[in-house]
PDB file of N, CA and C in Angstrom:
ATOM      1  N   UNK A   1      72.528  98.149  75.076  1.00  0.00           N
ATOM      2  CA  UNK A   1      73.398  98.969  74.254  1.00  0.00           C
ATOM      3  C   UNK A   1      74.212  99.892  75.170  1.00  0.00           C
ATOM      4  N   UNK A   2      75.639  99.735  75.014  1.00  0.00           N
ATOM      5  CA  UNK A   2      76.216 100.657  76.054  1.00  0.00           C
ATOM      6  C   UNK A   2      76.678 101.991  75.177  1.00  0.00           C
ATOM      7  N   UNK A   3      76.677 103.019  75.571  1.00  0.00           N
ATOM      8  CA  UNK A   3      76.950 104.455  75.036  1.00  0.00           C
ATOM      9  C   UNK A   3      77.780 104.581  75.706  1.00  0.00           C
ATOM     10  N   UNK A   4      78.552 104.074  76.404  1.00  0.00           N
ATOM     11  CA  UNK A   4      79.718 104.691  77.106  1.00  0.00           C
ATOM     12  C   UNK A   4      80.180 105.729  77.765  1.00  0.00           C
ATOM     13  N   UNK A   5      78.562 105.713  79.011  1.00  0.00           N
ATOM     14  CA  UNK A   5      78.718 106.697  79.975  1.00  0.00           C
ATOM     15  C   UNK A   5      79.424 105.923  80.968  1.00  0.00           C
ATOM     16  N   UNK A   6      79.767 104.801  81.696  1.00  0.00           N
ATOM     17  CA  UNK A   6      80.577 104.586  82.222  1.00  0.00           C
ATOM     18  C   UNK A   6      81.960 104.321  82.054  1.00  0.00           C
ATOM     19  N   UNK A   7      82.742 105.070  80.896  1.00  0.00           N
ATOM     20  CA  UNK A   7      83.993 105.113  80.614  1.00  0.00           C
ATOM     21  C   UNK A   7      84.296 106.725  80.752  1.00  0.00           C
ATOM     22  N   UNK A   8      83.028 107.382  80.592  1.00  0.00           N
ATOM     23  CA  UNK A   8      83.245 108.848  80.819  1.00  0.00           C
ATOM     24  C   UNK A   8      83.171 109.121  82.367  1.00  0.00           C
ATOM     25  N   UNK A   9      82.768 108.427  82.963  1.00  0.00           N
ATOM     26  CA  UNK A   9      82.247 108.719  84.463  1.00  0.00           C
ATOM     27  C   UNK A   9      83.861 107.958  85.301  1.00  0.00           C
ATOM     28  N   UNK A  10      84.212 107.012  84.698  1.00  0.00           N
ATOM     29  CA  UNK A  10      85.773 106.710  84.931  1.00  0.00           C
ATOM     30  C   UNK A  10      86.164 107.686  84.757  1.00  0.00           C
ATOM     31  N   UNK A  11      86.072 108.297  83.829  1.00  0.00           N
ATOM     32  CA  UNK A  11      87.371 109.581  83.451  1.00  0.00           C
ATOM     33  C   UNK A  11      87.469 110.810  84.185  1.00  0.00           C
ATOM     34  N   UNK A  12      86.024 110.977  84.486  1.00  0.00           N
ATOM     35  CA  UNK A  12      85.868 112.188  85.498  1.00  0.00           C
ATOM     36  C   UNK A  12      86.628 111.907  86.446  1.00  0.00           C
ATOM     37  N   UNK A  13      86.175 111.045  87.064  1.00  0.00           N
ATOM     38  CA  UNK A  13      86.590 110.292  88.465  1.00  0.00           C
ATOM     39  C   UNK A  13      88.192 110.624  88.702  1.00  0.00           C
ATOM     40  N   UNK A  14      88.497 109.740  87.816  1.00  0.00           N
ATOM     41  CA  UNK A  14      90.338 110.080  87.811  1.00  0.00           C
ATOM     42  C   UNK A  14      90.406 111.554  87.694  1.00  0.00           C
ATOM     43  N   UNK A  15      90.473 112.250  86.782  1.00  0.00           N
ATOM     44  CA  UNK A  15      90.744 113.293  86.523  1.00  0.00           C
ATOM     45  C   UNK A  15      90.217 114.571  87.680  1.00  0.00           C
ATOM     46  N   UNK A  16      88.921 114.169  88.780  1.00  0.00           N
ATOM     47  CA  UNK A  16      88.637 114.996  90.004  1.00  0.00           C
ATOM     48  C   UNK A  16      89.570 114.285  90.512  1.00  0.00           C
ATOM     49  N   UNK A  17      90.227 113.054  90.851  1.00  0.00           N
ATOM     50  CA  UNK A  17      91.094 112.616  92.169  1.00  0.00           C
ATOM     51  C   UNK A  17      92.475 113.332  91.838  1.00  0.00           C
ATOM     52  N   UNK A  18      92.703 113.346  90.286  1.00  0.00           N
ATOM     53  CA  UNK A  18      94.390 113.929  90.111  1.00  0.00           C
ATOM     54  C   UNK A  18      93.923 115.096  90.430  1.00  0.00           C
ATOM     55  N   UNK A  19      93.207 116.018  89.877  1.00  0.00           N
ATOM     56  CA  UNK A  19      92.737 117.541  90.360  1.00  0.00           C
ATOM     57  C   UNK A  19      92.809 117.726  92.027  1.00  0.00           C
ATOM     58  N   UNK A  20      92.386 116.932  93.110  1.00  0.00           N
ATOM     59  CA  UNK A  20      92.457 116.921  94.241  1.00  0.00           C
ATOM     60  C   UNK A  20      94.119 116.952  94.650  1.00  0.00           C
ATOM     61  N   UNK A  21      94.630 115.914  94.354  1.00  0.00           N
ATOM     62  CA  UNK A  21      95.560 115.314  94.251  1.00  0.00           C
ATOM     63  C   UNK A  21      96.439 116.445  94.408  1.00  0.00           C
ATOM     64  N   UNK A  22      96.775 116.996  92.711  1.00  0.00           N
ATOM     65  CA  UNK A  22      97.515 118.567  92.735  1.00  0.00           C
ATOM     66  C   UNK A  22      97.378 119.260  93.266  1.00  0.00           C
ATOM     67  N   UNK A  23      96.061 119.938  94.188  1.00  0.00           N
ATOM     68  CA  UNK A  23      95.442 121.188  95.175  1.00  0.00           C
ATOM     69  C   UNK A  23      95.637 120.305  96.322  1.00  0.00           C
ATOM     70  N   UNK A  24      96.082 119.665  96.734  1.00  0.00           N
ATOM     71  CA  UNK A  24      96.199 119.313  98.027  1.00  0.00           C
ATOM     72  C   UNK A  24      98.108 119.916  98.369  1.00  0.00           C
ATOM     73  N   UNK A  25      98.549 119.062  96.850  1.00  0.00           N
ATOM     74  CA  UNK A  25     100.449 119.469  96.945  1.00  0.00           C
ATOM     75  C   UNK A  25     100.489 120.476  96.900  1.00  0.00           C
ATOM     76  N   UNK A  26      99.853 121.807  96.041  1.00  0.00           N
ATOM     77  CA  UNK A  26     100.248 122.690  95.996  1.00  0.00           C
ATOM     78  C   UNK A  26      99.458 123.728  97.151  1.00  0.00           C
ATOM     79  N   UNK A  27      98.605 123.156  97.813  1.00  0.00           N
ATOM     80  CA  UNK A  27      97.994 123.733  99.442  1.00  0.00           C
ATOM     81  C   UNK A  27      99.028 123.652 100.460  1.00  0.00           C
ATOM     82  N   UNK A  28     100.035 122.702 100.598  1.00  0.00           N
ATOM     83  CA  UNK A  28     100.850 122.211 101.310  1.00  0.00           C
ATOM     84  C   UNK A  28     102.636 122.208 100.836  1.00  0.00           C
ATOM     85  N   UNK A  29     102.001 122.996  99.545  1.00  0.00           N
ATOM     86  CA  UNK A  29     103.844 123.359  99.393  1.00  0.00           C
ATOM     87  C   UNK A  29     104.622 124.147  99.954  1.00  0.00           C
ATOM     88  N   UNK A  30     103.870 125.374 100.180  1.00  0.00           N
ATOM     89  CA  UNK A  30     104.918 126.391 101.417  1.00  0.00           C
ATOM     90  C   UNK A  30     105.348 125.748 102.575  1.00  0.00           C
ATOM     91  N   UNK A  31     105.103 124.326 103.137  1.00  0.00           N
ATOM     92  CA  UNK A  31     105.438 123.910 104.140  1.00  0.00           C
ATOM     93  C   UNK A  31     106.389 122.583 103.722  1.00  0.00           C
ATOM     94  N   UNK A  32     106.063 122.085 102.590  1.00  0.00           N
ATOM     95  CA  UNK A  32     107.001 121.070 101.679  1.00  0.00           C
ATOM     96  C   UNK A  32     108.179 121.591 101.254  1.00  0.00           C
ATOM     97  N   UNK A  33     108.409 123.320 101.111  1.00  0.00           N
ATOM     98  CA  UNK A  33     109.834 123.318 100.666  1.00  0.00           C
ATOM     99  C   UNK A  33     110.609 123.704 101.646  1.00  0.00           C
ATOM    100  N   UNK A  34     110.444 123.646 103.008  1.00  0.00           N
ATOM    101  CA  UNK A  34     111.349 123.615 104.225  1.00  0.00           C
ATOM    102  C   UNK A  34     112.395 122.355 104.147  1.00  0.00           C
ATOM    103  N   UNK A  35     111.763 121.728 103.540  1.00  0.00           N
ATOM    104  CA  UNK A  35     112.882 120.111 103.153  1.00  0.00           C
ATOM    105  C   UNK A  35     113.800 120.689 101.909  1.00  0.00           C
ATOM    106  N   UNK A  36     115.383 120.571 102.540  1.00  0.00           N
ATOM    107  CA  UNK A  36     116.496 120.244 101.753  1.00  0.00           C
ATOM    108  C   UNK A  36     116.251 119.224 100.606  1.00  0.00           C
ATOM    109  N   UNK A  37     115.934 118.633 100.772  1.00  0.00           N
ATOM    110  CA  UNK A  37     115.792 117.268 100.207  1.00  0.00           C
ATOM    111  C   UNK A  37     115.686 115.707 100.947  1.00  0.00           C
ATOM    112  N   UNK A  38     115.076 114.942 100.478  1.00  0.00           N
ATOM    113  CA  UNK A  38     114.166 113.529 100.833  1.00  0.00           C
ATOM    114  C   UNK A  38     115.904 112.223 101.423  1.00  0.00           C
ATOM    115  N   UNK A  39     115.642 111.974 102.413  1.00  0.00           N
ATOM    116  CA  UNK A  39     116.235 110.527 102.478  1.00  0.00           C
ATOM    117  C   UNK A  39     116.702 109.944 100.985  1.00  0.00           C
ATOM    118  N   UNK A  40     118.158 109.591 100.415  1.00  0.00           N
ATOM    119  CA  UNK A  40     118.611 108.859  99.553  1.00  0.00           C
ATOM    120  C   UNK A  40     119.167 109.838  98.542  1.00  0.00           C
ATOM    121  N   UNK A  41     118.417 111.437  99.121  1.00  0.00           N
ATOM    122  CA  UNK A  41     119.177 112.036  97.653  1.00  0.00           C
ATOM    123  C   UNK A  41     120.916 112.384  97.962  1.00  0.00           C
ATOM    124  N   UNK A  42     121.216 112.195  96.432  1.00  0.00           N
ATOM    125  CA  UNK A  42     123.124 112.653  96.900  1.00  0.00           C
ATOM    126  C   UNK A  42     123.278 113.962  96.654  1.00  0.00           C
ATOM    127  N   UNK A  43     123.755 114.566  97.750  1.00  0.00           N
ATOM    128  CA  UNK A  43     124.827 115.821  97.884  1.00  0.00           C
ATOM    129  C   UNK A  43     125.963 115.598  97.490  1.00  0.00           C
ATOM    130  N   UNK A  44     126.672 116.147  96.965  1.00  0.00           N
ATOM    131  CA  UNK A  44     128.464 116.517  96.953  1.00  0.00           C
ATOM    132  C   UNK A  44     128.716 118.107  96.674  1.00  0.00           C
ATOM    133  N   UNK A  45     129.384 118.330  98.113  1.00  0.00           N
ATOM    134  CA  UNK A  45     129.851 119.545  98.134  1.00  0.00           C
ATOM    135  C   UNK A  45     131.469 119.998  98.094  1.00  0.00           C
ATOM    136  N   UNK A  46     131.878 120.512  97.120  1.00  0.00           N
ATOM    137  CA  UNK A  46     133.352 120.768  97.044  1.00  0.00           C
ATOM    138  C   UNK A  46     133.275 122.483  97.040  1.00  0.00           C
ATOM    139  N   UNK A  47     134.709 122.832  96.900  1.00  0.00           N
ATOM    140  CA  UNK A  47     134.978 124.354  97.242  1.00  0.00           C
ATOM    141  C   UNK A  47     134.181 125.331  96.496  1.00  0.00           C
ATOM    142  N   UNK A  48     134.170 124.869  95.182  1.00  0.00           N
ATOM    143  CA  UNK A  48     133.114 125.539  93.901  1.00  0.00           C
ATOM    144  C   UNK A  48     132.462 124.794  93.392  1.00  0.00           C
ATOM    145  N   UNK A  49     132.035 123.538  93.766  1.00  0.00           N
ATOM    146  CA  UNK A  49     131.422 122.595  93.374  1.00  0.00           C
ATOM    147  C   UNK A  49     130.136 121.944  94.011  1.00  0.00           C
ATOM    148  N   UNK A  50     129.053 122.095  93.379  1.00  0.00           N
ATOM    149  CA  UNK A  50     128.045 121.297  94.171  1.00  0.00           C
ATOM    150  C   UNK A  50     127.346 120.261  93.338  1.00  0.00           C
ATOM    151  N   UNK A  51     127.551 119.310  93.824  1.00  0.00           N
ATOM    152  CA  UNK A  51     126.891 118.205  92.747  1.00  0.00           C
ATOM    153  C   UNK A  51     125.250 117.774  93.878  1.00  0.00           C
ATOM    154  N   UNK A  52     124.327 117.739  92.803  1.00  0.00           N
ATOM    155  CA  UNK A  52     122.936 117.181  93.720  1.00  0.00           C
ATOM    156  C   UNK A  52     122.425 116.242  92.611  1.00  0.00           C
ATOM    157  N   UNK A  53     122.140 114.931  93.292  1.00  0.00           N
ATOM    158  CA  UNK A  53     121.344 114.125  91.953  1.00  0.00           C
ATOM    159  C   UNK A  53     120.315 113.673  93.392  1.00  0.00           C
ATOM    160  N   UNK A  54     119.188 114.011  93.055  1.00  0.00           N
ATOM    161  CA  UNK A  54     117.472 113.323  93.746  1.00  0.00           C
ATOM    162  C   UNK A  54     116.813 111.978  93.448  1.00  0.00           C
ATOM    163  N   UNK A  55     118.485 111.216  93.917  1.00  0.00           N
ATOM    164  CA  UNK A  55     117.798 109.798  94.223  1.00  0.00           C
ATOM    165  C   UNK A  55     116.408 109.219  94.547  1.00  0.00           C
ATOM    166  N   UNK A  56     116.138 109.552  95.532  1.00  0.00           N
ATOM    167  CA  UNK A  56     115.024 109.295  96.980  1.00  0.00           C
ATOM    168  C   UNK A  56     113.752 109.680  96.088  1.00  0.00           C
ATOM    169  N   UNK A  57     113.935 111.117  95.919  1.00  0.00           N
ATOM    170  CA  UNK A  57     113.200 111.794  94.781  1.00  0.00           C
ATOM    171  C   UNK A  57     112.395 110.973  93.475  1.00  0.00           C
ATOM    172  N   UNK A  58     113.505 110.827  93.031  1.00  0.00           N
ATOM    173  CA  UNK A  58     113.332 109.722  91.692  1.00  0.00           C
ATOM    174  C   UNK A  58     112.156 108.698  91.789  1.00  0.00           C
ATOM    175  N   UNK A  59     112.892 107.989  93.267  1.00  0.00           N
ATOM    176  CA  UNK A  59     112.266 106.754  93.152  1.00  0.00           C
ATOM    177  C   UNK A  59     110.531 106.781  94.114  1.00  0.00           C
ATOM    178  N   UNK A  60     110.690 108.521  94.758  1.00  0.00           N
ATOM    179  CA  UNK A  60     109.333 108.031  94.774  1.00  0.00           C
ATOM    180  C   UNK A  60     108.462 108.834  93.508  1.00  0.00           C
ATOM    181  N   UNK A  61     108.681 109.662  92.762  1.00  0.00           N
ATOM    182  CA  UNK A  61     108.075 110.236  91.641  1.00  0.00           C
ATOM    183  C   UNK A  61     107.597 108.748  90.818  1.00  0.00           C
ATOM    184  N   UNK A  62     108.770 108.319  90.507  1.00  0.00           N
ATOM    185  CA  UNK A  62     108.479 106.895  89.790  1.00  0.00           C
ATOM    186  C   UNK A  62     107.645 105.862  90.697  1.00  0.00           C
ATOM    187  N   UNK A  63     107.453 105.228  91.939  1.00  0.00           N
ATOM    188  CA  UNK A  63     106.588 104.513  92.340  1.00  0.00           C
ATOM    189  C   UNK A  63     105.481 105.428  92.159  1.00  0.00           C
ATOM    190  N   UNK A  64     105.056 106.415  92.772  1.00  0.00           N
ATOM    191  CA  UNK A  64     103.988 107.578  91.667  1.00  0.00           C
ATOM    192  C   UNK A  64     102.955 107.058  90.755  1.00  0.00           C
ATOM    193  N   UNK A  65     103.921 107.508  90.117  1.00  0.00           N
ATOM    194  CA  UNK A  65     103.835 107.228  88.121  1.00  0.00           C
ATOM    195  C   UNK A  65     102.651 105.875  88.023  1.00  0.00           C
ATOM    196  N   UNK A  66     104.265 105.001  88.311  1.00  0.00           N
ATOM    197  CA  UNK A  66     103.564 103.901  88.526  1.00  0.00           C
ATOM    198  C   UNK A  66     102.520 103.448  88.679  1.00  0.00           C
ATOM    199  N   UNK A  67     102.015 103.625  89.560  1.00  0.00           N
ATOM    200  CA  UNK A  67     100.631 103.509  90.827  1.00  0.00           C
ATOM    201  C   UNK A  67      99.694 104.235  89.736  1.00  0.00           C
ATOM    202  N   UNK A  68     100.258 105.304  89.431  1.00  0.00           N
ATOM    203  CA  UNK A  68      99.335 105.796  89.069  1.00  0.00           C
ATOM    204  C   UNK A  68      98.456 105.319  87.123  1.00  0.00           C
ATOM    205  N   UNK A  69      99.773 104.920  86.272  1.00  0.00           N
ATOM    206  CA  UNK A  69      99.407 104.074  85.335  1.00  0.00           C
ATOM    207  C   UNK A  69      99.084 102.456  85.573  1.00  0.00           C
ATOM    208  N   UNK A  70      99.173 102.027  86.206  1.00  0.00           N
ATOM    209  CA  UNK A  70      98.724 100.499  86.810  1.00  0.00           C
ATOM    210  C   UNK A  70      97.060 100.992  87.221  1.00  0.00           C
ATOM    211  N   UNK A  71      96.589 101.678  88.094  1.00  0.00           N
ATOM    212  CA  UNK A  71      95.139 102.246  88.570  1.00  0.00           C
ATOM    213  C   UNK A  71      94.504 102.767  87.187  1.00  0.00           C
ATOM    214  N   UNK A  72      95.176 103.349  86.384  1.00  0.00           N
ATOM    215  CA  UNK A  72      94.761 103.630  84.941  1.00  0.00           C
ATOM    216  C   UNK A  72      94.154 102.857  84.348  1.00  0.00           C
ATOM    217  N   UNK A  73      95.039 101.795  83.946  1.00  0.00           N
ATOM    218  CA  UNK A  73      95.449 100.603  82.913  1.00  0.00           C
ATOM    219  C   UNK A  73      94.091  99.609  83.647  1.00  0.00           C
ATOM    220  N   UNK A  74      94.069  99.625  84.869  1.00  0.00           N
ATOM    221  CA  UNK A  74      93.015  98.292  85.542  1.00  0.00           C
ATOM    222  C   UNK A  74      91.864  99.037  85.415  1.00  0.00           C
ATOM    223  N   UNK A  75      91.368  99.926  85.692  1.00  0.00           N
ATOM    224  CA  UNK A  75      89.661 100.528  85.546  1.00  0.00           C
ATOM    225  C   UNK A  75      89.481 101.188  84.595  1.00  0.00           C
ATOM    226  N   UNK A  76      90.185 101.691  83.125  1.00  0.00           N
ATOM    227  CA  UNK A  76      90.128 101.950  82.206  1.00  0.00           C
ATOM    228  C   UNK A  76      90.032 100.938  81.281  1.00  0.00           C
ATOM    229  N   UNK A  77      90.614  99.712  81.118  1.00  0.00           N
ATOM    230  CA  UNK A  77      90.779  98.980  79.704  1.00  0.00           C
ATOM    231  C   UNK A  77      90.161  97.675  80.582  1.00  0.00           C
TER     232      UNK A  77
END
């Protein structure tokens, strides 16, 4: 008969690695915001004009994500 302590013990699991995860970025952010911004993002600078869109950004937030609902989706369901 399973009671479904190993779906709770998954959940911990994830939820201490994202907890790590966040205290590690935010241990290491005073030294992360010395970066302008990442390889790929666009600048445009005009006289009164500054345009910024976070390409580079984007696409690694989204591989992220990703990774991170795919690792979900496989040891959860």
């Amino acid at each position: 008969m399973d009671n479904g302590l190993p779906a709770i013990a998954k959940l911990l699991i994830f939820a201490g690695l994202l907890l790590v995860a966040i205290g590690l970025l935010l241990w290491g952010w005073p030294k992360m915001t010395d970066w302008k911004s990442l390889p790929g993002d666009i600048v445009v600078k005009r006289e009164n004009f500054t345009f910024y869109f976070p390409l580079g950004t984007s696409i690694i937030i989204s591989l992220l994500l990703t990774l991170l609902v795919f690792l979900w989706r496989k040891y959860n369901g």
